[in-house]
Protein backbone atom coordinates (compact mmCIF):
# COMPACT_ATOMS: atom_id res chain seq x y z
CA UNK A 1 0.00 0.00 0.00
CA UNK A 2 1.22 3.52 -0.50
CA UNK A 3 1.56 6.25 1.28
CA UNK A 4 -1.20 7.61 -0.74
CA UNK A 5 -4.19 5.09 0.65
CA UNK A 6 -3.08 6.07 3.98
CA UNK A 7 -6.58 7.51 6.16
CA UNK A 8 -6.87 9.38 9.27
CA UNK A 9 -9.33 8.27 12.06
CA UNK A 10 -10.26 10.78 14.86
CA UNK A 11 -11.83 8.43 17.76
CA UNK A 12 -13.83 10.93 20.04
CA UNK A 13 -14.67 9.75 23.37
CA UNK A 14 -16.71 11.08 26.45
CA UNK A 15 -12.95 11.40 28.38
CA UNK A 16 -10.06 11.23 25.23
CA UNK A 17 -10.07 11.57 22.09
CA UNK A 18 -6.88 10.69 19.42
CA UNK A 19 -6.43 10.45 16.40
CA UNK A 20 -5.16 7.14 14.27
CA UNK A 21 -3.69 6.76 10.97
CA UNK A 22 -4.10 3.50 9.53
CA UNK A 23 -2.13 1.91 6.54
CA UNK A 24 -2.59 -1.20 4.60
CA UNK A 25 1.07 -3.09 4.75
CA UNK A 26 2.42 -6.30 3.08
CA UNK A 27 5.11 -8.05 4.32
CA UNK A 28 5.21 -9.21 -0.02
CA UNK A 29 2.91 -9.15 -2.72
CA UNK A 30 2.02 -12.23 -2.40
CA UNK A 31 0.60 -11.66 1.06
CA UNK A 32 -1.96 -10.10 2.25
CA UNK A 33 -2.32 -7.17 3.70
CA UNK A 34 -2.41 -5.81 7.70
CA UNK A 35 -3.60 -2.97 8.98
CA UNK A 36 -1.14 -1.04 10.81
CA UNK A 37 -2.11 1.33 12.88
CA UNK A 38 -0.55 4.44 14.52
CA UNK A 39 -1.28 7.03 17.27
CA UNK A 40 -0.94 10.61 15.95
CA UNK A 41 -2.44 12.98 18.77
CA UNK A 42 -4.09 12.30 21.81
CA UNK A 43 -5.67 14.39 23.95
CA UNK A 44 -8.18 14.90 27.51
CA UNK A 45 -11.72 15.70 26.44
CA UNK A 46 -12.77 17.23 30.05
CA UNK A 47 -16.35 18.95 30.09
CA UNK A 48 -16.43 22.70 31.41
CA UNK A 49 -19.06 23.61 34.11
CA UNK A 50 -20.46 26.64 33.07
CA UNK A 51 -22.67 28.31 35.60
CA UNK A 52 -25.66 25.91 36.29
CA UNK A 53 -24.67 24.08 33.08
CA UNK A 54 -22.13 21.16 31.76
CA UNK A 55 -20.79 22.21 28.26
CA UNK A 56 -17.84 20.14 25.91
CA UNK A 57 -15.29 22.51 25.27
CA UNK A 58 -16.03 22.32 21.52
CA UNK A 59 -13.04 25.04 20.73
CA UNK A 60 -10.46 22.76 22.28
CA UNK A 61 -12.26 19.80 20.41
CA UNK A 62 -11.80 21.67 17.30
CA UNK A 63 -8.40 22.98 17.35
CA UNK A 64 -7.22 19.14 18.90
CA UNK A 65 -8.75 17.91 15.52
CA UNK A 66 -6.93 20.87 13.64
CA UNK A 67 -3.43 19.40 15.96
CA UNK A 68 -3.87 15.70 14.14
CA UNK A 69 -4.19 17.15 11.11
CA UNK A 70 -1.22 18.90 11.46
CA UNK A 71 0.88 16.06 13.10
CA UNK A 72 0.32 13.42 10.86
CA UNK A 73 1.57 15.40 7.92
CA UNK A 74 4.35 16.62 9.87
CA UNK A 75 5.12 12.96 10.89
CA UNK A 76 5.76 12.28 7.11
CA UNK A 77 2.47 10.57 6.59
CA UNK A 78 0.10 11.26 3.28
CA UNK A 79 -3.37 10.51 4.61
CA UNK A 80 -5.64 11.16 1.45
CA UNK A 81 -8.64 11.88 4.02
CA UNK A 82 -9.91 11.41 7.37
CA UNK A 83 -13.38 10.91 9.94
CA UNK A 84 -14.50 11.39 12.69
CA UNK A 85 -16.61 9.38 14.86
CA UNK A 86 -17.93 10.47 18.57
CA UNK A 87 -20.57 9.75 21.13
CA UNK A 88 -23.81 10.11 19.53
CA UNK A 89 -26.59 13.00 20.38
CA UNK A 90 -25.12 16.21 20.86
CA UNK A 91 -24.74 19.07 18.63
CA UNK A 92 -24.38 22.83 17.49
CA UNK A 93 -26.91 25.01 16.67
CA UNK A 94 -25.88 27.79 13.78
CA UNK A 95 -26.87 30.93 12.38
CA UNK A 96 -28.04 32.14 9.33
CA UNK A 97 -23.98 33.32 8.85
CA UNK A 98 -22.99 29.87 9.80
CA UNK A 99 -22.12 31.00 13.37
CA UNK A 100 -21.71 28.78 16.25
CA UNK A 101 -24.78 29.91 18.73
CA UNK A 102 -23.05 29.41 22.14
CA UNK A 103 -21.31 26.31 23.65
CA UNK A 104 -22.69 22.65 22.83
CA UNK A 105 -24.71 21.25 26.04
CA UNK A 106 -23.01 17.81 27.56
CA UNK A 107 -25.56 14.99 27.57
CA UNK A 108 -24.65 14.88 31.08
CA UNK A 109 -26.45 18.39 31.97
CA UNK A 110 -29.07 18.11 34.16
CA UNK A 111 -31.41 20.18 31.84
CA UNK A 112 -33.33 17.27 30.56
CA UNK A 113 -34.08 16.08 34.15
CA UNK A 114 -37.99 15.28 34.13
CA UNK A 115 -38.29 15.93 30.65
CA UNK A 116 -38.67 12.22 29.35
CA UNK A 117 -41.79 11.98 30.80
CA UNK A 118 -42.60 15.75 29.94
CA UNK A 119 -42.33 14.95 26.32
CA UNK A 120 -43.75 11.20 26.19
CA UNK A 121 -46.72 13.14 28.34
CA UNK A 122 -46.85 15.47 24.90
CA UNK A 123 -46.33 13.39 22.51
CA UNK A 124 -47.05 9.74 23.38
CA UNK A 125 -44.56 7.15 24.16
CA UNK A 126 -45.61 4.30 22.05
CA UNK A 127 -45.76 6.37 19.44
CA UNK A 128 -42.22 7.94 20.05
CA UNK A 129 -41.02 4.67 20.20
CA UNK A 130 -43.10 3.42 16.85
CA UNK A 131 -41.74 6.29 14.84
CA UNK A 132 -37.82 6.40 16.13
CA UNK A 133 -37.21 2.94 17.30
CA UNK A 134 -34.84 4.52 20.25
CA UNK A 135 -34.68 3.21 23.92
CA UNK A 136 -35.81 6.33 25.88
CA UNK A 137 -32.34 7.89 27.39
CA UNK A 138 -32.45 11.18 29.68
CA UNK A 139 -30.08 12.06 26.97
CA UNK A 140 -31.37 12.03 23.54
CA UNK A 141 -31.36 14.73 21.42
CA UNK A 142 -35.36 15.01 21.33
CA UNK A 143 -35.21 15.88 25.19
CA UNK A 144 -32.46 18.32 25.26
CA UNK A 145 -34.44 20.13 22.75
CA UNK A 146 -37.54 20.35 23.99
CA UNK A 147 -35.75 21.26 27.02
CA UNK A 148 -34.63 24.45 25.25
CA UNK A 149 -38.32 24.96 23.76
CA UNK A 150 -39.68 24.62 27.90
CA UNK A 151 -36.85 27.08 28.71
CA UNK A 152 -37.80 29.89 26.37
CA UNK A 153 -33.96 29.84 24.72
CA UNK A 154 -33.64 32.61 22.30
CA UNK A 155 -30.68 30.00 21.05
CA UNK A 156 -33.31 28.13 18.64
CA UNK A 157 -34.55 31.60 17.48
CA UNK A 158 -31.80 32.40 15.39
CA UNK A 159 -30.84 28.62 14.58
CA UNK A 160 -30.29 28.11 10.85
CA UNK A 161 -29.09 24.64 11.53
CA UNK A 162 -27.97 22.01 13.70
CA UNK A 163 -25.15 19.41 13.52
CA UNK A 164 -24.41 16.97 15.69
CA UNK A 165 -20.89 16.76 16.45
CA UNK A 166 -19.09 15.25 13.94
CA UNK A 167 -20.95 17.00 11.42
CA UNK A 168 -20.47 20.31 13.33
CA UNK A 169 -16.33 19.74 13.63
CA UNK A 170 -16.14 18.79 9.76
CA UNK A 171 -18.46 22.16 8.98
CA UNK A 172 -15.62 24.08 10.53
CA UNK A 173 -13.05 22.05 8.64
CA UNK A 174 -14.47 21.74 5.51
CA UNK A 175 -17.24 24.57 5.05
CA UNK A 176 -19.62 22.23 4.38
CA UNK A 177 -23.25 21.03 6.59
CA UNK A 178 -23.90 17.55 6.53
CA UNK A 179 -26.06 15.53 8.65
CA UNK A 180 -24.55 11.70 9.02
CA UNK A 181 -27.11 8.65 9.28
CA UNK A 182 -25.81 6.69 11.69
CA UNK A 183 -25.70 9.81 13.85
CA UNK A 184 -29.35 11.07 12.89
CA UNK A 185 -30.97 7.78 14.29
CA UNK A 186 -29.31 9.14 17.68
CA UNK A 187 -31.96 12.15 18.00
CA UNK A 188 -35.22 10.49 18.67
CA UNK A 189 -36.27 12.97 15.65
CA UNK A 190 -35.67 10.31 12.78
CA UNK A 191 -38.07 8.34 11.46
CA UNK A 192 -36.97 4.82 11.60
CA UNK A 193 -39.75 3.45 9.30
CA UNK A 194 -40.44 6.56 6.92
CA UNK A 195 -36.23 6.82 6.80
CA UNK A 196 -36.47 10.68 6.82
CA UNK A 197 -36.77 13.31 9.66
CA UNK A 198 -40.35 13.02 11.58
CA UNK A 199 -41.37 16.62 10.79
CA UNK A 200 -44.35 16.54 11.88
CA UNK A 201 -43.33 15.30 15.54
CA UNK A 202 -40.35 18.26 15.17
CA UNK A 203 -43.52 20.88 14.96
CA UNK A 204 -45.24 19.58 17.62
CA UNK A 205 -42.47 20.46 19.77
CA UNK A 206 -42.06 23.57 18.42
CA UNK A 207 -39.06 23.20 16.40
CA UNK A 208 -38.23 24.53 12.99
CA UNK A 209 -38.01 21.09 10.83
CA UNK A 210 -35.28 23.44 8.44
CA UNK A 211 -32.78 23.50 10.63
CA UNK A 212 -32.38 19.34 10.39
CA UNK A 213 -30.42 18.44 7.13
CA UNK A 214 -31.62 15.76 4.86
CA UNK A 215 -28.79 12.72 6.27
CA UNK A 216 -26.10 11.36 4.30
CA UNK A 217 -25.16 7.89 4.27
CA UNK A 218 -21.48 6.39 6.08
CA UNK A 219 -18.52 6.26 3.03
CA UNK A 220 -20.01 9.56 1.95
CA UNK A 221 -17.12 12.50 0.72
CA UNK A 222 -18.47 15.79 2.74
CA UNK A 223 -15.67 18.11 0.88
CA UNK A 224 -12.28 19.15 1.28
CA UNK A 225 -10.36 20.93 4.00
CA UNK A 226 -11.10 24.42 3.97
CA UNK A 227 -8.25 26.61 1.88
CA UNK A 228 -7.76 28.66 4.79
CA UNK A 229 -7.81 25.71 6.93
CA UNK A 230 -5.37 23.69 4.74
CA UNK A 231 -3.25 27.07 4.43
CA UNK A 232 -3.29 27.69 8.38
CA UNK A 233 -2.17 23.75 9.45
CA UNK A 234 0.36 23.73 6.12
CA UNK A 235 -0.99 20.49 4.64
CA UNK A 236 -3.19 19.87 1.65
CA UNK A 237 -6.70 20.00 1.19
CA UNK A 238 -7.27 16.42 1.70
CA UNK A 239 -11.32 15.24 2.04
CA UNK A 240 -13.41 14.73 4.64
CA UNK A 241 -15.36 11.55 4.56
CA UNK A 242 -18.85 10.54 6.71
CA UNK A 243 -18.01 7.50 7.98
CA UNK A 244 -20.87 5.74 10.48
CA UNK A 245 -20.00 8.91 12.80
CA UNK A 246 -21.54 7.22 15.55
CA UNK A 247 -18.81 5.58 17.70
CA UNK A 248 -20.89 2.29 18.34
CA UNK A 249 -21.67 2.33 14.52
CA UNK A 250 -18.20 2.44 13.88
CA UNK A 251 -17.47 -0.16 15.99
CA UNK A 252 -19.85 -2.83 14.48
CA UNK A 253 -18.00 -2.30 11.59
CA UNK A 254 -14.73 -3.77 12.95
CA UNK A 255 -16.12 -6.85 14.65
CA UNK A 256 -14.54 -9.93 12.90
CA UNK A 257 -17.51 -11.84 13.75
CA UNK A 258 -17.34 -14.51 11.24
CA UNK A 259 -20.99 -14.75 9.92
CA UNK A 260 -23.42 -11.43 10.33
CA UNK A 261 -25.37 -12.95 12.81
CA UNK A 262 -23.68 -12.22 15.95
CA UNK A 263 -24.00 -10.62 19.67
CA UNK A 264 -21.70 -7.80 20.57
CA UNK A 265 -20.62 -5.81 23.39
CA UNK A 266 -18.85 -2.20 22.69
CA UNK A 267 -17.65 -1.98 26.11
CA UNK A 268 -15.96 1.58 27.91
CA UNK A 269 -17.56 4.55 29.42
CA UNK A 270 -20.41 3.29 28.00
CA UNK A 271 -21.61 -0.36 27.22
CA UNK A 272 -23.77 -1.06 24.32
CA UNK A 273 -25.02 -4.81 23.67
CA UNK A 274 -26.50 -5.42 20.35
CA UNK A 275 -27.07 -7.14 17.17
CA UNK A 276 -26.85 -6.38 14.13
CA UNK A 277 -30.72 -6.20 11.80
CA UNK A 278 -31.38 -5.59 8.37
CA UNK A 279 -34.73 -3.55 9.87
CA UNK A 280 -35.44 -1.96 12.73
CA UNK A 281 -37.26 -4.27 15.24
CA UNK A 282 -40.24 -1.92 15.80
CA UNK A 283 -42.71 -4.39 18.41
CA UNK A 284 -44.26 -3.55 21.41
CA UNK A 285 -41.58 -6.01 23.48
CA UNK A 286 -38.93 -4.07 22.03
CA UNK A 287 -40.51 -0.62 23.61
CA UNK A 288 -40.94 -2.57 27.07
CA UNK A 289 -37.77 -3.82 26.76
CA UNK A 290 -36.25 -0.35 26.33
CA UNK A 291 -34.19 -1.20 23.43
CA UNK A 292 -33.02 1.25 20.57
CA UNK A 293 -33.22 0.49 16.64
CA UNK A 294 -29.83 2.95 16.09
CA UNK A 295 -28.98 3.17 11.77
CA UNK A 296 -25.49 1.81 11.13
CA UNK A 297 -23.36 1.34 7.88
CA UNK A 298 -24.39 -0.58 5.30
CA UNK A 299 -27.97 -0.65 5.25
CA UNK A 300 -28.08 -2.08 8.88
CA UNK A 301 -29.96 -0.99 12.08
CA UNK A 302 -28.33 -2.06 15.35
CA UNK A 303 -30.74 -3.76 18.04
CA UNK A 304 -29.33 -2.77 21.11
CA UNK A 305 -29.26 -1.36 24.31
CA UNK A 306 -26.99 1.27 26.22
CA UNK A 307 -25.94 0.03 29.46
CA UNK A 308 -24.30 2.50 32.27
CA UNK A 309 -20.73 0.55 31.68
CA UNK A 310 -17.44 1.31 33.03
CA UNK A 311 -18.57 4.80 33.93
CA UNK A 312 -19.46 3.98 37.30
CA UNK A 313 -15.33 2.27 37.98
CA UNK A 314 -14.23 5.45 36.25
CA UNK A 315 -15.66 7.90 38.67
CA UNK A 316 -14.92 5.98 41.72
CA UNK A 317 -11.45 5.84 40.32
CA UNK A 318 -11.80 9.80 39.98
CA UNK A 319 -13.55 9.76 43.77
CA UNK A 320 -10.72 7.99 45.23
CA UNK A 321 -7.78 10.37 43.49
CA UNK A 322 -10.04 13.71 44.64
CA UNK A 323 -9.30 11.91 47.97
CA UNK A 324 -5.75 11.54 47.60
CA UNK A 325 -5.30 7.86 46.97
CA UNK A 326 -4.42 7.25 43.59
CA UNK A 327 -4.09 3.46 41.68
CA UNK A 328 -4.00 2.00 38.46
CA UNK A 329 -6.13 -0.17 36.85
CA UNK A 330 -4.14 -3.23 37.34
CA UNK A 331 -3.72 -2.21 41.23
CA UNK A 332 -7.97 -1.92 41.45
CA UNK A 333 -8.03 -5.03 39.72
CA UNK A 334 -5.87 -6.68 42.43
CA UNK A 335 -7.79 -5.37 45.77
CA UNK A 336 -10.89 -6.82 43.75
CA UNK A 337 -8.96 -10.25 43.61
CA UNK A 338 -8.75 -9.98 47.18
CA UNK A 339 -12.32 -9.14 48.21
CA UNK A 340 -15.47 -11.04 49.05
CA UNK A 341 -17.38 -12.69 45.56
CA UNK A 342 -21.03 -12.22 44.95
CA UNK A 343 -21.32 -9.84 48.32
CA UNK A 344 -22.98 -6.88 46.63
CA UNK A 345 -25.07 -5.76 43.71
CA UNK A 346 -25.70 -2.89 42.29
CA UNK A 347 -28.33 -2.14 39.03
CA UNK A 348 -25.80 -0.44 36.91
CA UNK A 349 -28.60 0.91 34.74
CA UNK A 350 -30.37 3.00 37.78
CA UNK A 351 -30.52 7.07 37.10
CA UNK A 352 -28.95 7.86 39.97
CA UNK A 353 -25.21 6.45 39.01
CA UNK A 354 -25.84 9.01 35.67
CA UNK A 355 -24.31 11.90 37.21
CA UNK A 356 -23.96 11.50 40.95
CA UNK A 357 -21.95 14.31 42.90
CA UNK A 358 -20.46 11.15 45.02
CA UNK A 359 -20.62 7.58 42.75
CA UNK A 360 -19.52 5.63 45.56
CA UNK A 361 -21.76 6.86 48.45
CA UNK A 362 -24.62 6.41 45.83
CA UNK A 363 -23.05 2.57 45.89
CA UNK A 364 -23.39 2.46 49.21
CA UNK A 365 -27.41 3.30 49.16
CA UNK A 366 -28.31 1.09 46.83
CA UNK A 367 -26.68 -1.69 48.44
CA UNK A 368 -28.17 -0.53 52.01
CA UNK A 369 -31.65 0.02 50.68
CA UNK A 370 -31.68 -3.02 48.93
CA UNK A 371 -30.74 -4.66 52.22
CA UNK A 372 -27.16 -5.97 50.97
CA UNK A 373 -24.06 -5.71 52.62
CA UNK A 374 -22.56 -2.21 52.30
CA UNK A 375 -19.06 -2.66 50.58
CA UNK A 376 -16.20 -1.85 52.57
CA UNK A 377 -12.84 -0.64 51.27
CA UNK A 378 -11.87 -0.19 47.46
CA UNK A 379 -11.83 -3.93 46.73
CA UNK A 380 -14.95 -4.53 47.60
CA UNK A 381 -16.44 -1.70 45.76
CA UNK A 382 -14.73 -2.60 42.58
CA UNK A 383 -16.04 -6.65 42.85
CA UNK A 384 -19.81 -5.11 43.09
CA UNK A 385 -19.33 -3.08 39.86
CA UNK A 386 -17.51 -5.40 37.80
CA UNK A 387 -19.43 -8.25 38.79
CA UNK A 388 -22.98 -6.50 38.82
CA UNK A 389 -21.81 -5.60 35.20
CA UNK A 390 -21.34 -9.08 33.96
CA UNK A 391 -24.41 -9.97 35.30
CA UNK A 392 -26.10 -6.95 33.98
CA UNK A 393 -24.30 -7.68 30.11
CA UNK A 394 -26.29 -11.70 30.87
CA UNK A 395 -29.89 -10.00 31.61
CA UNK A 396 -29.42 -7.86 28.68
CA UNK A 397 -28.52 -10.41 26.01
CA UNK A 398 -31.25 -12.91 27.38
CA UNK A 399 -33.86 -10.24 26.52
CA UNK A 400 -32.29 -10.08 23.23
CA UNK A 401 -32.51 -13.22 22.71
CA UNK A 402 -36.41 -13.12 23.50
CA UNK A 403 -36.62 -10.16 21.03
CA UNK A 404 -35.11 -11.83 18.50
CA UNK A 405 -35.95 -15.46 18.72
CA UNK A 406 -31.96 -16.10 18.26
CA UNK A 407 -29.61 -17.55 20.75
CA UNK A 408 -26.08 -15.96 20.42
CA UNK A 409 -23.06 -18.70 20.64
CA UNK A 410 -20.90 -16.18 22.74
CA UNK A 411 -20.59 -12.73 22.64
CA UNK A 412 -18.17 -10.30 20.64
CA UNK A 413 -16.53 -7.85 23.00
CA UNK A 414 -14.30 -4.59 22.06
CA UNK A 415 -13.45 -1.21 22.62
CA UNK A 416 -11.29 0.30 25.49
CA UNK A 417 -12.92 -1.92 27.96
CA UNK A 418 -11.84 -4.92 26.85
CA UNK A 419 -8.38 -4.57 28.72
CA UNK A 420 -10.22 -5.23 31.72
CA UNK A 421 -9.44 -8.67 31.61
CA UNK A 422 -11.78 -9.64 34.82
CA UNK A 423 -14.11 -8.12 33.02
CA UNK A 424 -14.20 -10.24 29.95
CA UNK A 425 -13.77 -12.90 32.17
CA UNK A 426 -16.55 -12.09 34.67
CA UNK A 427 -18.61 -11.40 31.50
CA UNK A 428 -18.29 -15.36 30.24
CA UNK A 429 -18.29 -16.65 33.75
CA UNK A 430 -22.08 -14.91 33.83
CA UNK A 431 -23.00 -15.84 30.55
CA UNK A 432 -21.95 -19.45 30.31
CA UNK A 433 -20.44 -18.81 26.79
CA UNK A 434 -17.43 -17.78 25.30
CA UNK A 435 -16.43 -14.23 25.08
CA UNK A 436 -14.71 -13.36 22.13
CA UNK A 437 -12.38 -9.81 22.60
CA UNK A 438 -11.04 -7.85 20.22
CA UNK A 439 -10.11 -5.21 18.25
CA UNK A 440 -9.33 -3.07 20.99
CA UNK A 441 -9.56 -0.06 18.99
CA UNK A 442 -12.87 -0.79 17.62
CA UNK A 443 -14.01 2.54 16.46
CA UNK A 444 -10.92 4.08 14.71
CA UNK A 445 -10.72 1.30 13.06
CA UNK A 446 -14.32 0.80 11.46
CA UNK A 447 -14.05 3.97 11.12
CA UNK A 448 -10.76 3.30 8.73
CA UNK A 449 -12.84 0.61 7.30
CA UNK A 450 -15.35 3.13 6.02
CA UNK A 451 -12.80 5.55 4.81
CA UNK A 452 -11.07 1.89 2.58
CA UNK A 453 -14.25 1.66 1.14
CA UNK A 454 -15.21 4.78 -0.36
CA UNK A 455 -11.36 5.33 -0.91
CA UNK A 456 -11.82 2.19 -3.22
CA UNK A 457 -8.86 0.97 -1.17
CA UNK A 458 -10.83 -2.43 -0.44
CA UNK A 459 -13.94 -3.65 -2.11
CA UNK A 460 -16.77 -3.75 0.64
CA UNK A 461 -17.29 -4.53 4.31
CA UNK A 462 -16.65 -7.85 3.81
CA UNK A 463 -12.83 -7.54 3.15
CA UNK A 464 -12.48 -5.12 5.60
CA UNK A 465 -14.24 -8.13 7.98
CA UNK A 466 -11.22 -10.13 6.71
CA UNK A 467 -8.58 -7.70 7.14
CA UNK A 468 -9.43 -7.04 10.40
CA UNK A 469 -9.36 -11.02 11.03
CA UNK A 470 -5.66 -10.99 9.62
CA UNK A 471 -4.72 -8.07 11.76
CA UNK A 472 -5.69 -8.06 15.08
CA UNK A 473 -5.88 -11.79 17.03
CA UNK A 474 -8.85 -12.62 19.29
CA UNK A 475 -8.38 -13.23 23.18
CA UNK A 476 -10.58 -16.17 24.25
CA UNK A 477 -12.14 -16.38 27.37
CA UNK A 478 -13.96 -19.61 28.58
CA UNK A 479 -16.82 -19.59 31.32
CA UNK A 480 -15.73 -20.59 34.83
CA UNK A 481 -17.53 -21.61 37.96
CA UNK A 482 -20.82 -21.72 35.78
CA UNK A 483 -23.73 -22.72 38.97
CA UNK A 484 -21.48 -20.03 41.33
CA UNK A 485 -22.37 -17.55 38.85
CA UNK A 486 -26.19 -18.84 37.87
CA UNK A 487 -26.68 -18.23 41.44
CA UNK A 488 -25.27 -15.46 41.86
CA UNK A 489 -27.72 -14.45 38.51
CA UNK A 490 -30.44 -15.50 40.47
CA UNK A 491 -29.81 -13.45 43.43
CA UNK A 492 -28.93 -10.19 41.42
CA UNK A 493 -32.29 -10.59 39.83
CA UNK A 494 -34.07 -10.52 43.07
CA UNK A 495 -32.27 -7.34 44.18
CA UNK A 496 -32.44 -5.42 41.17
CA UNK A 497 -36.03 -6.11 39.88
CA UNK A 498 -36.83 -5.03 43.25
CA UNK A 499 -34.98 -2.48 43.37
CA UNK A 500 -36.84 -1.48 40.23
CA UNK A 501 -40.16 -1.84 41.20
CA UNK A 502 -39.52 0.46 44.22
């Protein structure tokens, strides 16, 4: 492969972003190909509280971007074009002069608090879920919106248009507005079955249905860098390409799941356990469920849902350092080892580990109110989380399986949380089955994948499948102390239903 067919993949997370160039090497030419891949730029992605609200700090995001650009041209590398994939649901709003109107919201800011049931109270919620498909998240685009319409903000006055966040970095990069698919299924806005923005819900809520942009599929070309843009970072004007701009989207793309009929687990801040559908799964199970139908590449939905993940370790982890004891991964991993098994459980999934001022006190409660044990010491409270997890990632796939009429051999893991090796292993000790893990790196690389594609670099998905195969070899985990763990399933479904109900 040359230099030429080289592509750039910005990965943007909730906590770090990077970017990754990845080339397509042969040791011959009568081998085939690997994908090598390289960091370029990495870099904190730390919200800013602003006031009473929680905002990204999209100039940093921007100029970051702008910084891989830069880097990989300055490393000696050629990328002919790059993506960018995020989290899915938040956006810009822009003027009629193509302004940015104020700082983007975090889906963490407590302004859609109560508004879930505001808005299903407006519009319906079987018919919100009928027309979008999406499992109803504090979160979603729909709510943050109608948020702003309860609030009186002058901000959707003067809104010409809104891009969600890849869309709304490439605008700045490129000049051009584009709306991405895989992205657009994030709102709550699109309509699943009609495949077009639900105007008529839009106007209900008061919204302007102009300011939404007709989406674009993934392995689209938006447009070129900017001159000025290319002129300020000193490289060329290479093009920007839509690839499923939707992290989890990307993802999917990179499992090397040998048939399309598999389970999956995109596993770090957040978790997201799915399958992969020709059609959105639109059935009144589905909606009590509280599953999503979410557009990916390829003409595919994604049946999944969005599970709290490794959110919860992470802000203990931050609790504990506030408090001046620091450790690694590996070292919480090893005071786990040493604690008590099955002592604890916590439903990962409850509201009130979404944005707690104090994640482990809010451990504590649950455990005390659901008259468990209260864990003691940082082992303890790292064996209920990673354990109520596993057990969490069984319950989900089970209804899955109900949804679907399928049962799932094992289950595909990857993304950043996959080097939590107790996980993976706690994940196949709950489920009985094998856990498959791997790519780490899930998202850059579909996203790379996408970028091959309409690069002409390979031929479909289906070689990238098979190049991701050759690349990047699977770690195998094998259930262990199967009843210990069905019992400990029973008891964590006793809890947590409870727990529920209450």
């Amino acid at each position: 492969m040359s230099k030429s067919s080289a592509v750039l993949a910005f990965d943007m997370g909730a906590s770090s972003g990077r970017a990754l160039l990845g080339e397509i090497i042969s040791q011959d030419a009568n081998s085939p190909g690997i994908l090598k891949i390289t960091e370029i730029h990495r870099y904190a992605n730390i919200p800013v509280q602003i006031g009473d609200h929680l905002h990204w700090n999209f100039p940093m995001l921007l100029q970051e971007v702008k910084q891989g650009i830069r880097k990989a041209f300055l490393a000696g590398h050629e990328p002919i074009s790059y993506g960018i994939d995020s989290w899915g649901v938040d956006y810009g709003l822009l003027d009629r002069l193509g302004h940015l109107i104020g700082i983007p919201y975090h889906y963490r800011d407590l302004r859609t608090d109560g508004m879930v049931e505001e808005t299903c109270e407006q519009v319906g919620k079987e018919r919100l879920f009928n027309e979008s498909g999406l499992q109803f998240m504090p979160f979603n685009t729909i709510f943050q919106l109608n948020a702003m319409v309860k609030s009186g903000s002058p901000h959707l006055d003067i809104a010409d248009s809104l891009l969600l966040t890849p869309d709304l970095i490439n605008y700045f990069l490129t000049g051009v507005k584009a709306c991405e698919f895989t992205m657009a299924t994030t709102t709550q806005l699109y309509h699943v079955q009609e495949q077009k923005w639900n105007e008529r819900l839009i106007e209900e809520l008061g919204l302007n249905p102009s300011i939404f942009i007709d989406p674009i599929q993934p392995g689209t070309k938006v447009g070129s860098l900017r001159e000025e843009v290319a002129k300020e970072l000193g490289v060329p004007g290479i093009h920007a390409i839509a690839v499923a701009s939707h992290d989890t989207e990307s993802a999917v793309v990179a499992i090397p799941a040998a048939s399309r009929d598999f389970a999956y687990l995109v596993c770090g801040t957040w978790s997201l356990l799915g399958t992969e559908l020709e059609q959105p799964l639109i059935h009144p199970d589905v909606l009590a469920e509280d599953f999503s139908n979410e557009g990916g590449a390829y003409d595919t939905f994604q049946l999944l849902k969005n599970i709290m993940g490794l959110w919860i370790l992470q802000e203990c982890k931050r609790q504990w350092e506030s408090a001046g004891a620091s450790y690694s991964y590996h070292e919480l991993i090893e005071l786990a080892d040493s604690a008590a098994t099955f002592r604890s459980f916590i439903h990962p999934d409850d509201l009130r580990f979404m944005n707690p001022a104090n994640m482990i006190g809010e451990i504590e409660d649950f455990c005390r109110e659901s008259g468990q044990p209260v864990p003691v010491g940082v082992g303890e409270v790292v064996q209920c989380i990673l354990q109520s997890l596993a057990l969490r990632y069984r319950e989900v796939l089970e209804r899955m399986e109900h949804l679907t009429g399928k049962r799932y051999e094992g289950l595909h893991m990857v993304g950043g949380g996959i080097q939590n090796q107790r996980l993976c292993q706690f994940t196949a000790n709950a489920l009985g089955r094998t856990v498959w893990a791997g790519p780490t790196e899930a998202s850059a690389i579909g996203n790379m994948l996408v970028q091959f594609v309409a690069n002409g670099t390979l031929k479909n998905r289906e070689e990238g499948a098979e190049l991701v195969r050759r690349s990047f070899p699977l770690d195998l985990y094998h259930p262990q102390a199967v009843m210990e763990w069905d019992h400990a399933y029973s008891v964590y479904k006793s809890i947590t239903i409870e727990q529920r109900v209450k």
